[in-house]
Protein backbone atom coordinates (compact mmCIF):
# COMPACT_ATOMS: atom_id res chain seq x y z
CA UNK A 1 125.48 76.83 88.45
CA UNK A 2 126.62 80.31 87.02
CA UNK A 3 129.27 81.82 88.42
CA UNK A 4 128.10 85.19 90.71
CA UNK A 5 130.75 87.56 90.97
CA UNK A 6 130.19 89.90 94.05
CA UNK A 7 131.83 92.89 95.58
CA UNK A 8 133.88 92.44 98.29
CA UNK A 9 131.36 94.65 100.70
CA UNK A 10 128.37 92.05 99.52
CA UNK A 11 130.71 89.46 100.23
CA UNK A 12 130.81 90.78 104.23
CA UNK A 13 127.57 90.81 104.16
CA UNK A 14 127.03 87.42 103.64
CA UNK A 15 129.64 86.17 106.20
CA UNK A 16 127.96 88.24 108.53
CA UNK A 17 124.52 86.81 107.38
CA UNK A 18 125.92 82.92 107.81
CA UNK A 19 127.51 83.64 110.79
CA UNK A 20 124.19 85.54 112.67
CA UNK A 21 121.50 82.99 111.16
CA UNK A 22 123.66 79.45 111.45
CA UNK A 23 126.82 79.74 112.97
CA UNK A 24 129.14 79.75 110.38
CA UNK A 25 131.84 80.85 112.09
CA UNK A 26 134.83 82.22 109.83
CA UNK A 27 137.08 84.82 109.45
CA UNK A 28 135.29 88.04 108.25
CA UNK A 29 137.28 89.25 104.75
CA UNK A 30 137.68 93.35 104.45
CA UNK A 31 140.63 93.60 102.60
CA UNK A 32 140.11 96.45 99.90
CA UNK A 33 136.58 97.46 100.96
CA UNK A 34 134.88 100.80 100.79
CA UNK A 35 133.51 101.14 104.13
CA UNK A 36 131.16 103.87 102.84
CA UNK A 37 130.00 101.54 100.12
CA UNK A 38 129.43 98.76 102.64
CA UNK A 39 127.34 101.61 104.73
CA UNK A 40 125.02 102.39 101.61
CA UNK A 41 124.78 98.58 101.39
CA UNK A 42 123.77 97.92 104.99
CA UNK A 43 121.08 100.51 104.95
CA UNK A 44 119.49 99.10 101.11
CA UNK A 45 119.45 95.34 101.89
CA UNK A 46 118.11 96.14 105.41
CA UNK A 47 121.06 94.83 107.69
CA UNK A 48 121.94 97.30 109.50
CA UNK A 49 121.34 96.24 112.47
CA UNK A 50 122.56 92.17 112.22
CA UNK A 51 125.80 94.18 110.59
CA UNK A 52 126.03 95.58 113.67
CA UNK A 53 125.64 92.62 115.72
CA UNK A 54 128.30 90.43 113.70
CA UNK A 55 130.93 92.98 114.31
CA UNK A 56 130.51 92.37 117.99
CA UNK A 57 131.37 89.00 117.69
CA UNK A 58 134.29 89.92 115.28
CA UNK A 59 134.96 93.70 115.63
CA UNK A 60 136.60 94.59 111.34
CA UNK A 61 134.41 97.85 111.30
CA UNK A 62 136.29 101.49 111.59
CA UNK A 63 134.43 102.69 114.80
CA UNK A 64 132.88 105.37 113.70
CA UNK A 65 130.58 103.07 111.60
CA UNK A 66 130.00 100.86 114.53
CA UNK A 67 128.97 103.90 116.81
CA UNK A 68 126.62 104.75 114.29
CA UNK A 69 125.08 101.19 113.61
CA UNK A 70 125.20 100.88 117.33
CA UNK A 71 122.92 103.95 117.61
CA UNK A 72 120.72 102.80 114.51
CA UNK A 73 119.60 98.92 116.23
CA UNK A 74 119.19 100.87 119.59
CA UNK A 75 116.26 102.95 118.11
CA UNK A 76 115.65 99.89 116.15
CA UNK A 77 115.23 98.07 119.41
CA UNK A 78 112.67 100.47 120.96
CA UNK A 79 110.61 101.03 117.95
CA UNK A 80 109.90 97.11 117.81
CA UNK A 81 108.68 97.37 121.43
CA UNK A 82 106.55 100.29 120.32
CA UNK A 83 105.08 98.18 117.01
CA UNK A 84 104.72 95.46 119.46
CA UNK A 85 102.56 97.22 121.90
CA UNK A 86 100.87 99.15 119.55
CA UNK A 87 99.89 95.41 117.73
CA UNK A 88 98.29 94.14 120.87
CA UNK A 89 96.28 97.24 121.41
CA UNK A 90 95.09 97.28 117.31
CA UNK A 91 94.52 93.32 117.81
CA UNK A 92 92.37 93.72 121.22
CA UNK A 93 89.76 96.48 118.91
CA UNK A 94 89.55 94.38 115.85
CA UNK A 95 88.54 91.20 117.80
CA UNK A 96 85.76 93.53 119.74
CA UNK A 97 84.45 94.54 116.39
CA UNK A 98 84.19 91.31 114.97
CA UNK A 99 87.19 91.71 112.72
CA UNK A 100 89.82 89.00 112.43
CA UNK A 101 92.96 90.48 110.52
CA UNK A 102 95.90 87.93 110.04
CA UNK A 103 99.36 89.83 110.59
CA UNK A 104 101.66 89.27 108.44
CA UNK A 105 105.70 90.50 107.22
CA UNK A 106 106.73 92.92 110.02
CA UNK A 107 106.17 92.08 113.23
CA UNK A 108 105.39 88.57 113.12
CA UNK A 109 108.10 88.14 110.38
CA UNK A 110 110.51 89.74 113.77
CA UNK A 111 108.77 87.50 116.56
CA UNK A 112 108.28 84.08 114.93
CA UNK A 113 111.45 83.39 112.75
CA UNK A 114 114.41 85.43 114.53
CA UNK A 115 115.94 84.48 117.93
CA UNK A 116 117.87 87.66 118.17
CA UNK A 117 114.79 89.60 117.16
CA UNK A 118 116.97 93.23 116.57
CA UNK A 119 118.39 91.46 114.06
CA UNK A 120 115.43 92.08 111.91
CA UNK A 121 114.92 96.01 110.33
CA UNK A 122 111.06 96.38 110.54
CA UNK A 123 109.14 99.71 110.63
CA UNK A 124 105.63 99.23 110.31
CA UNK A 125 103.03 97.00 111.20
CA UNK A 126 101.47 94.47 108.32
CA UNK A 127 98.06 93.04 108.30
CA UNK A 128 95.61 91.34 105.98
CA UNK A 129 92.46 92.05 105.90
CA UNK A 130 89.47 89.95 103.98
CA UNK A 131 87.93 92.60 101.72
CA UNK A 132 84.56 92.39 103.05
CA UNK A 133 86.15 93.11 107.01
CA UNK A 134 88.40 95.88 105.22
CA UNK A 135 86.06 99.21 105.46
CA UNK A 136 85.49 98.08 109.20
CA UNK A 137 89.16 97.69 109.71
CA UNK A 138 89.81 101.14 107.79
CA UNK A 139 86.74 103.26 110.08
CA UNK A 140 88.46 101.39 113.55
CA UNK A 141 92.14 103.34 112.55
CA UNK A 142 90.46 106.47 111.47
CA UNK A 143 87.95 106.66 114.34
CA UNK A 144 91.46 105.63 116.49
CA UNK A 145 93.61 108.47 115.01
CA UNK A 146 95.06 107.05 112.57
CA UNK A 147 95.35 109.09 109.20
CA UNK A 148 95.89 107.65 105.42
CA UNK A 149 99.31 108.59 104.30
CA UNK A 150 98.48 108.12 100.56
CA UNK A 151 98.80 111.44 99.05
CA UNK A 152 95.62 112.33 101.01
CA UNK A 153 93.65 109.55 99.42
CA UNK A 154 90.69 109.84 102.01
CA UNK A 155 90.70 113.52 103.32
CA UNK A 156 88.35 115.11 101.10
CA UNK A 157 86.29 112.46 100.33
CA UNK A 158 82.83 113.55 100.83
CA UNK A 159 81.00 109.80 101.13
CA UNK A 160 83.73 107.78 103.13
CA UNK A 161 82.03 104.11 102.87
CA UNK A 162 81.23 104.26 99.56
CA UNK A 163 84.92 105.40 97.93
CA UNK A 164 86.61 103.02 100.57
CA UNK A 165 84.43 100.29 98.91
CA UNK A 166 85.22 101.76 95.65
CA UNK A 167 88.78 101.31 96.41
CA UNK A 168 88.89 98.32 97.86
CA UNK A 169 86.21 96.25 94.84
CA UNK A 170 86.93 98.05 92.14
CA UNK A 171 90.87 99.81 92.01
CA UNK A 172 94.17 98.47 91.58
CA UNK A 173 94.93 99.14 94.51
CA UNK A 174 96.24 96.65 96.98
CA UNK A 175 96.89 98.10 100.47
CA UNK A 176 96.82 101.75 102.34
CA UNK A 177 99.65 103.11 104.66
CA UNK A 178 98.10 104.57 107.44
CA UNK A 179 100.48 106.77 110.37
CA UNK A 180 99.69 108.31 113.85
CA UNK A 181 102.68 109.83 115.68
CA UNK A 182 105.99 107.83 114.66
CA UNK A 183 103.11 104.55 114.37
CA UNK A 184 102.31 102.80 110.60
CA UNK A 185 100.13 100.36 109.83
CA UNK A 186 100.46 98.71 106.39
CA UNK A 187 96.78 97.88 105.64
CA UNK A 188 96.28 94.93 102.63
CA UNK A 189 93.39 93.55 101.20
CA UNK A 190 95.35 92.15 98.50
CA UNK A 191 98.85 90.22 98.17
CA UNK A 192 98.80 89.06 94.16
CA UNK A 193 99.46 91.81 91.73
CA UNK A 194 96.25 92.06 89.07
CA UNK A 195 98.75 92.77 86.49
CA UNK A 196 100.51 89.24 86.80
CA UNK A 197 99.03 85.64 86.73
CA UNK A 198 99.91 84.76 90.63
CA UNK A 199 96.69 82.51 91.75
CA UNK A 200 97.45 82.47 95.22
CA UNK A 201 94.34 82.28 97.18
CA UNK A 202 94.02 84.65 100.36
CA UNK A 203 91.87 82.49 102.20
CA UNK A 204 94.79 80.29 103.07
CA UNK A 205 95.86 83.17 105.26
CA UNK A 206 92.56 82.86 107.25
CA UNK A 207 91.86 79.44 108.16
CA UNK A 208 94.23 76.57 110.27
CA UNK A 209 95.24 79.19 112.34
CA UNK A 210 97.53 78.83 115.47
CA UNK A 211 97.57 79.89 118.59
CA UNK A 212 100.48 81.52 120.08
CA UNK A 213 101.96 83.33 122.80
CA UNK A 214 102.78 87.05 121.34
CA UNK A 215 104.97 88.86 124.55
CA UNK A 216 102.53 87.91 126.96
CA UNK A 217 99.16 87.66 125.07
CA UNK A 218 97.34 84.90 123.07
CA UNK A 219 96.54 85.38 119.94
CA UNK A 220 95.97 83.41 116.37
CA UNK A 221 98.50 83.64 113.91
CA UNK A 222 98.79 82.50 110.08
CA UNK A 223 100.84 78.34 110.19
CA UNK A 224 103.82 78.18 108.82
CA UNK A 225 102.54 77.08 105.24
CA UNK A 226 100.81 80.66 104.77
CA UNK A 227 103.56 81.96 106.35
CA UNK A 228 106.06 80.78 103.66
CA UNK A 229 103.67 82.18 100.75
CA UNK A 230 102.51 85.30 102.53
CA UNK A 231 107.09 85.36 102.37
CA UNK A 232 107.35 84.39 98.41
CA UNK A 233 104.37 86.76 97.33
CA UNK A 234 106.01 89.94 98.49
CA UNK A 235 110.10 89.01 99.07
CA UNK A 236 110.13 87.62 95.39
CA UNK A 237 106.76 87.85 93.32
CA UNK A 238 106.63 91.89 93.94
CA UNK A 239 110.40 92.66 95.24
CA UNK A 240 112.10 89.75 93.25
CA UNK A 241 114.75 89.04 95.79
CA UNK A 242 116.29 92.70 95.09
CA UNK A 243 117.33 92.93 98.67
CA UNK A 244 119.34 90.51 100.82
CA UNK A 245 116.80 91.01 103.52
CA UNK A 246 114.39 89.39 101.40
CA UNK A 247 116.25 86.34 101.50
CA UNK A 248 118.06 86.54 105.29
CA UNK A 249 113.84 86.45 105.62
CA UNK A 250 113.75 83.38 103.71
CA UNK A 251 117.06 81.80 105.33
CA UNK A 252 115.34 82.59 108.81
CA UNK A 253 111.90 80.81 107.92
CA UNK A 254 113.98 77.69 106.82
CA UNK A 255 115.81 77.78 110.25
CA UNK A 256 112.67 77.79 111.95
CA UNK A 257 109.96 75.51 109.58
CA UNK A 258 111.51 73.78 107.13
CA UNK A 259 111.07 70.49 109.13
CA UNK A 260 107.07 72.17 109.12
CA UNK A 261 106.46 72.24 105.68
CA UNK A 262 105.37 69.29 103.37
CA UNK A 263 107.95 70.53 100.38
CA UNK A 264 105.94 68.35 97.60
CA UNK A 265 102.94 69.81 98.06
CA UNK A 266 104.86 73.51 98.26
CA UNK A 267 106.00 72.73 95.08
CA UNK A 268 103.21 71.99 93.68
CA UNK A 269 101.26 75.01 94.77
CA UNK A 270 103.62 76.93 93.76
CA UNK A 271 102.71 75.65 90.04
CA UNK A 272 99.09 75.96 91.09
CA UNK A 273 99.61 79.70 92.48
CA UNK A 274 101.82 80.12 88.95
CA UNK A 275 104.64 81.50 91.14
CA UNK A 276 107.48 78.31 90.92
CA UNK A 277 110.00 80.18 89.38
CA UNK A 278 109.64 83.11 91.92
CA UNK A 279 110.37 80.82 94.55
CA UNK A 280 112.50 78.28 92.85
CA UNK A 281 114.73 82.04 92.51
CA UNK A 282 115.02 82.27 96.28
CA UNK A 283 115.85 79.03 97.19
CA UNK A 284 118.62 78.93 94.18
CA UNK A 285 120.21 82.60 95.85
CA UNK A 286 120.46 81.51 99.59
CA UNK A 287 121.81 78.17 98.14
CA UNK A 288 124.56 79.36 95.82
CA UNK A 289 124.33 82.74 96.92
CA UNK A 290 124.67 82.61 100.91
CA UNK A 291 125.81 78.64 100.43
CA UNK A 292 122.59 77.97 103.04
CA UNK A 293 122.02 73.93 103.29
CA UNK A 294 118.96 72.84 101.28
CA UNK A 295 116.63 70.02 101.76
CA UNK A 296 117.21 67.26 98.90
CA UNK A 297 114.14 68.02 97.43
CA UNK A 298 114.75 71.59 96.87
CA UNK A 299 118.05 71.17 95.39
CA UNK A 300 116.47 68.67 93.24
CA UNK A 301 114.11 71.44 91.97
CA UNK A 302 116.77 73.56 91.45
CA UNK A 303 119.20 71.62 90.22
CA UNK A 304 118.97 72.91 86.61
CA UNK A 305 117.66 76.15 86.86
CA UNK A 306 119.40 79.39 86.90
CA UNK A 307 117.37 82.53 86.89
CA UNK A 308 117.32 84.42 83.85
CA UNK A 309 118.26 87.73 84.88
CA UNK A 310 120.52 87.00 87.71
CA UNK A 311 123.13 89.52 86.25
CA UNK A 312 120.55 91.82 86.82
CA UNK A 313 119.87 90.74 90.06
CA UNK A 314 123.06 91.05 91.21
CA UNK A 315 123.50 94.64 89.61
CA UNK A 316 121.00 95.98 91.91
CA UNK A 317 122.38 94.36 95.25
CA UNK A 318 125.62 96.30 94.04
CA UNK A 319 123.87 99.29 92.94
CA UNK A 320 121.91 99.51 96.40
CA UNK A 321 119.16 101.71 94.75
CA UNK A 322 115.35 100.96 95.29
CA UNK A 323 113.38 101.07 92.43
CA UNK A 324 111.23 103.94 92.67
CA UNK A 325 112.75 106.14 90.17
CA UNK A 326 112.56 105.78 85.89
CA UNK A 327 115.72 103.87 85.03
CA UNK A 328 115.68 101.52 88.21
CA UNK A 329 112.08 100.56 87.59
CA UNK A 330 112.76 99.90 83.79
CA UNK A 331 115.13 97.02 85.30
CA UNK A 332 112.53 96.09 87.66
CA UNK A 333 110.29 95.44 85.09
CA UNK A 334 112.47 93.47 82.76
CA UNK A 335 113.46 91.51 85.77
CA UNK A 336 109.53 90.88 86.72
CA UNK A 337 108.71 89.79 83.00
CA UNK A 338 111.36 87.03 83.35
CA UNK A 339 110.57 85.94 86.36
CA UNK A 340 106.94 84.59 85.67
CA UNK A 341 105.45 81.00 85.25
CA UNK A 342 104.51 79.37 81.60
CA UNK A 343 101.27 81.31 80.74
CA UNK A 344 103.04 84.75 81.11
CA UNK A 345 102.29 86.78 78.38
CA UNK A 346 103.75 90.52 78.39
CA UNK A 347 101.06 91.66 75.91
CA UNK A 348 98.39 90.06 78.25
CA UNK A 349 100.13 92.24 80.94
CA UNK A 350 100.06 95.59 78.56
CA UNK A 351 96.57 94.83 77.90
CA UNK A 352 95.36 94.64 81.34
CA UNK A 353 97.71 97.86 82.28
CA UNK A 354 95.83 99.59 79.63
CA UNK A 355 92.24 98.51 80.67
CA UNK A 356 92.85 99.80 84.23
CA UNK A 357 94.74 103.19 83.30
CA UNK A 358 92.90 104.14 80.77
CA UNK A 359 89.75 105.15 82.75
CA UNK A 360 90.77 108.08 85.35
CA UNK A 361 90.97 106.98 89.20
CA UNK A 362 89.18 109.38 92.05
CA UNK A 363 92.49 107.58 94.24
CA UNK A 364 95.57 107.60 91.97
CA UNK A 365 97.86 110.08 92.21
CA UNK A 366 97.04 113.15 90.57
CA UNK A 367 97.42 113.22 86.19
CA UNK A 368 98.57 115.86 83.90
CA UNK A 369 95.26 116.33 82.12
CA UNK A 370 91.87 116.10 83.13
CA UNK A 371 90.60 114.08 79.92
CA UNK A 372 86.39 112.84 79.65
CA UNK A 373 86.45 109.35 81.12
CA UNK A 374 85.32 108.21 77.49
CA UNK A 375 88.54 109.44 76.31
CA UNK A 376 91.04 106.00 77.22
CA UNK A 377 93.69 106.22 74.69
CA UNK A 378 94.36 109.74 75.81
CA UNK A 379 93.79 109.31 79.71
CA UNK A 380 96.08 105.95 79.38
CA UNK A 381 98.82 107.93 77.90
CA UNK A 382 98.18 110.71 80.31
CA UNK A 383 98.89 108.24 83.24
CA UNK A 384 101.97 107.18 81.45
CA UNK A 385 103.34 110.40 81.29
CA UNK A 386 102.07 111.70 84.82
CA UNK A 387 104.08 108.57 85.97
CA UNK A 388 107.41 109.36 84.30
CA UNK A 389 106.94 113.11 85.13
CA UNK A 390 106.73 111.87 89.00
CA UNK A 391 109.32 109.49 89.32
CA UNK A 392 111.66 111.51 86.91
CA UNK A 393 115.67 111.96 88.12
């Protein structure tokens, strides 16, 4: 194991995590931390609120940064009721038009694997939608008042059915972001990145579906096997365990299923969906990270491996910046390339990078130049440049 050297605010964290999640009950340590710095860090990794609710139990925070915690899971609290409601409503009008979306993240992520669900930051609600349901599903949430928050990517179009099809068969793009009041729906038709090699097969997501109680109402979830890779596609294969909520997510489903899953056959799915070392990474940072318990056969898998850019890792749970912006993504990206299965190639990623940006996009965000669509060299290094212009500072 490599040795991981953490701050002493990431190191609260953590006791706080162990503590909330499986009653490891010890002594919080705050001697020489920045309680400003530990703010920041709350707010990045998504803890806010369980930050909160461990310094109940064991009360180390200056008050002022309790009151305001205190005031952050309270709103917390009533905006999961809200997604909640609003979920049940959405679910009731899909089913009547024929459409059978499979939630996912968000709010089941809240309901299914935390008992003290406030514990969890959500603000949106996540579903899946089979591409051929997906223009259906996207008419229901306009027709319902619901408005696309991508830069406008739908307000002028003049032939609605066909660009959403357009968007949906033939783009890059994965999922819309659609808002109505203080409401947002997350809409996917896609969970693997086109860019990468991940083989993960979304009909998994739609088929041995359970039946359970959701506050009050029956409906048919996603088991706990989809569950687990709907978890490692976005928490590691796109966000690459960046945030300790990814993982508290992860520590949380292994409280709940781990007795559920059939770990041989995860494993070798994961080699199938060409995402093993993307997982194999979480399990080795709640192990030797948060010190959560294993089952033997996952500590055999990760017995000798250490993830190549753990330093890096680690820089950005410190750092407590997302990756939006130039530098940060550049360490994204070197952390993505390393994190793939044998059959990677980086120039097989350039290449497909260059096949999609080099033709113009009626949905992207909006380039530099207006170049003929003939033009790809110079329309692939306009997108380049549009993006660094965009997420410059």
């Amino acid at each position: 194991m490599k040795t991981v050297k953490l701050s002493v605010e990431l190191r609260l964290l953590i006791q706080m995590v162990q503590q909330e999640l499986w009653q490891v009950n010890v002594p919080f340590e705050t001697k020489g931390i920045n309680w400003d710095t530990f703010r920041k860090s709350c707010a990045y990794h998504g803890l806010r609120s369980l930050a909160f609710s461990a310094n109940h139990r064991q009360s180390v925070m200056p008050e002022q940064l309790a009151y305001q915690l205190k005031n952050f899971t309270q709103q917390l609290a009533q905006n999961n009721l809200q997604d909640v409601l609003e979920f049940k409503r959405l679910y009731d009008l899909f089913i009547k038009e024929g459409i059978h979306p499979a939630l996912i993240k968000g709010v089941l992520f809240t309901s299914l694997l935390y008992q003290n669900q406030v514990l969890r930051e959500s603000s949106d609600i996540d579903f899946l939608f089979k591409k051929d349901d997906a223009l259906k599903g996207i008419e229901l949430l306009l027709r319902d008042g619901y408005r696309c928050r991508d830069f406008g990517l739908l307000g002028n179009s003049k032939n609605l059915r066909k660009d959403i099809n357009q968007l949906i068969f033939e783009t890059d793009f994965q999922e819309l972001h659609f808002g109505k009041n203080s409401l947002n729906i997350d809409f996917h038709w896609e969970l693997c990145n086109q860019f990468l090699n991940y083989k993960v097969d979304l009909g998994l997501f739609f088929t041995d579906l359970e039946e359970i109680n959701f506050y009050g109402k029956e409906i048919k979830v996603t088991n706990p096997n989809a569950i687990f890779w709907s978890l490692v596609l976005h928490h590691g294969g796109k966000e690459l365990w960046l945030k300790y909520k990814n993982l508290v997510d992860l520590i949380a489903f292994m409280e709940r299923y781990q007795k559920d899953i059939d770990w041989e056959l995860a494993i070798s799915q994961a080699k199938e969906f060409k995402i093993l070392v993307s997982m194999k990474t979480g399990f080795y940072l709640i192990h030797h990270v948060f010190d959560y318990p294993l089952p033997t056969i996952l500590k055999n898998e990760i017995q000798d491996f250490i993830p190549v850019k753990l330093n890096q890792i680690i820089t950005f749970w410190h750092d407590s910046k997302y990756w939006d912006k130039i530098l940060p993504r550049w360490r994204y990206e070197q952390i993505l390339h390393h994190s793939q299965d044998e059959g990677y190639s980086l120039k097989g990623y350039l290449y497909k990078l260059y096949k999609t940006y080099s033709i113009p996009n009626p949905f992207e965000y909006r380039r530099i130049f207006n170049f003929p669509t003939s033009w790809t060299i110079l329309n692939f290094i306009d997108k380049i440049l549009s993006y660094l212009l965009r997420k410059r500072g």
